[in-house]
Protein backbone atom coordinates (compact mmCIF):
# COMPACT_ATOMS: atom_id res chain seq x y z
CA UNK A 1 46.26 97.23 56.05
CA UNK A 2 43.21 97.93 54.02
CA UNK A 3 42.46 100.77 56.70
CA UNK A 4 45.79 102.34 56.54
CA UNK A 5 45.80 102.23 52.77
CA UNK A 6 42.59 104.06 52.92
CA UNK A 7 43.72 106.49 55.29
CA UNK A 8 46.65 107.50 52.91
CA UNK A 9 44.30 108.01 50.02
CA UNK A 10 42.22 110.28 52.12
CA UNK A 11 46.10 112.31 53.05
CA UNK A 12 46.88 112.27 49.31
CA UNK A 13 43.26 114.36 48.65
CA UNK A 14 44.62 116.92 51.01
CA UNK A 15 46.31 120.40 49.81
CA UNK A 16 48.54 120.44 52.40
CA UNK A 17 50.07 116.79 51.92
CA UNK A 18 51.94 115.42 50.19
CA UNK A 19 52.85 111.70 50.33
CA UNK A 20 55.87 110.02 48.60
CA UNK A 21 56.53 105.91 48.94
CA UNK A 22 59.56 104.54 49.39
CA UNK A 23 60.06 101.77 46.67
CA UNK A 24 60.92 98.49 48.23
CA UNK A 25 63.75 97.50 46.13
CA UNK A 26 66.09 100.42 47.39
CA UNK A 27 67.20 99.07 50.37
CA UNK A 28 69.81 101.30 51.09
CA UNK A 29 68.45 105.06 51.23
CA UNK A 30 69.35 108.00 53.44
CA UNK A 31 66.13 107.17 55.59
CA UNK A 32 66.81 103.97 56.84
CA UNK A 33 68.43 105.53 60.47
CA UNK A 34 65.43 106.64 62.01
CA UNK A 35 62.99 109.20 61.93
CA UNK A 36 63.65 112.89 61.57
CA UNK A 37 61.53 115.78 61.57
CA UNK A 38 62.72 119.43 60.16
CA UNK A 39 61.07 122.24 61.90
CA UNK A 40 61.12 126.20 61.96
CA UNK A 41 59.93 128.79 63.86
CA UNK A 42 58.02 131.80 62.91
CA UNK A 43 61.26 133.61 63.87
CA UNK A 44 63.13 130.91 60.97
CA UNK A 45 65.06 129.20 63.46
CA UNK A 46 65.80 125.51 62.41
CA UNK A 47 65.77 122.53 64.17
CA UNK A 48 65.81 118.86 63.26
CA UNK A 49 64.16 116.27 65.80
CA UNK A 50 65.98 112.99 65.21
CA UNK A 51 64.71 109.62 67.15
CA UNK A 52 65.98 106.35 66.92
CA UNK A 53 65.51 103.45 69.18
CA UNK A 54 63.06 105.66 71.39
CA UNK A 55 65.40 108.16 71.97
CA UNK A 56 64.58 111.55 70.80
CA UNK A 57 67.03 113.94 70.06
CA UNK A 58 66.58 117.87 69.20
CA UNK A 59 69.73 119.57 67.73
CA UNK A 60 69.74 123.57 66.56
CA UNK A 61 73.31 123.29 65.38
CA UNK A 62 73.11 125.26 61.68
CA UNK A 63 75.52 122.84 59.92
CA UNK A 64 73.52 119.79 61.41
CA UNK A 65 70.24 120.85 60.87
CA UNK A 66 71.82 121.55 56.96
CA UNK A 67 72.95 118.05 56.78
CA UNK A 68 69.39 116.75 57.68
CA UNK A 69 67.85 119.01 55.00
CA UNK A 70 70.02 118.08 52.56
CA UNK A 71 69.27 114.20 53.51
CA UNK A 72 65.56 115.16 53.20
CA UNK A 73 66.04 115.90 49.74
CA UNK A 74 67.68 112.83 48.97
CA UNK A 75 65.32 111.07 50.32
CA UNK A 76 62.91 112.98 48.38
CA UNK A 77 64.50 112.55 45.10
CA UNK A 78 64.95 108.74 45.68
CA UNK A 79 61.34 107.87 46.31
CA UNK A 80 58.39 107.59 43.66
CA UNK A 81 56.74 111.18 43.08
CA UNK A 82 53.39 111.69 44.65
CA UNK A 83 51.57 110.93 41.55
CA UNK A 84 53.19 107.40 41.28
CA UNK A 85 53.02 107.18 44.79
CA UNK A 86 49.59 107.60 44.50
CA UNK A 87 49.19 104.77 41.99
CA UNK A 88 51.13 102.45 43.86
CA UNK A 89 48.81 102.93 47.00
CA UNK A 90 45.85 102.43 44.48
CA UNK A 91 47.31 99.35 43.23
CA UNK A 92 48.13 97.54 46.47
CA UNK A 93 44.63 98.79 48.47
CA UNK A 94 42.85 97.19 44.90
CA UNK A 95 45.23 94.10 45.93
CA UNK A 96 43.46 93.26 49.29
């Protein structure tokens, strides 16, 4: 754990990072079916990868891949901001 909690520190330093935690206590959030990743092209077309139970699942469907982005910014809004984030992995690495 110590490792890992290092290893996000190190992310958090980058520019091109950005790392938000999930507080605990919400245990109902928009992330909790599985993972997702939102991608686009160089040509701006859209996809969302979607896995869950080691299945993966690639849809290009405009109004899905909408759905997904709008659940991304929920999911956003709903966890601590990257400078409390940041804290909070701090304060649990200075824990161990």
């Amino acid at each position: 754990m110590r490792e890992q909690l290092a290893r996000l520190r190190d992310c958090i330093l980058m520019r091109n990072v950005e790392v938000q935690v999930m507080p605990t206590h919400r245990a109902a959030h928009s992330g909790v079916n599985g993972q997702m990743a939102l991608l686009e092209t160089v040509e701006r077309r859209q996809f969302v990868s979607i896995e869950a139970q080691g299945i993966v699942n690639i849809r290009s469907d405009g109004n899905e891949v909408s759905e997904f982005c709008l659940q991304y910014g929920m999911l956003r809004s709903q966890a601590l901001n990257t400078e409390e984030s940041a804290r909070f992995i701090e304060r649990l690495a200075g824990e161990l």
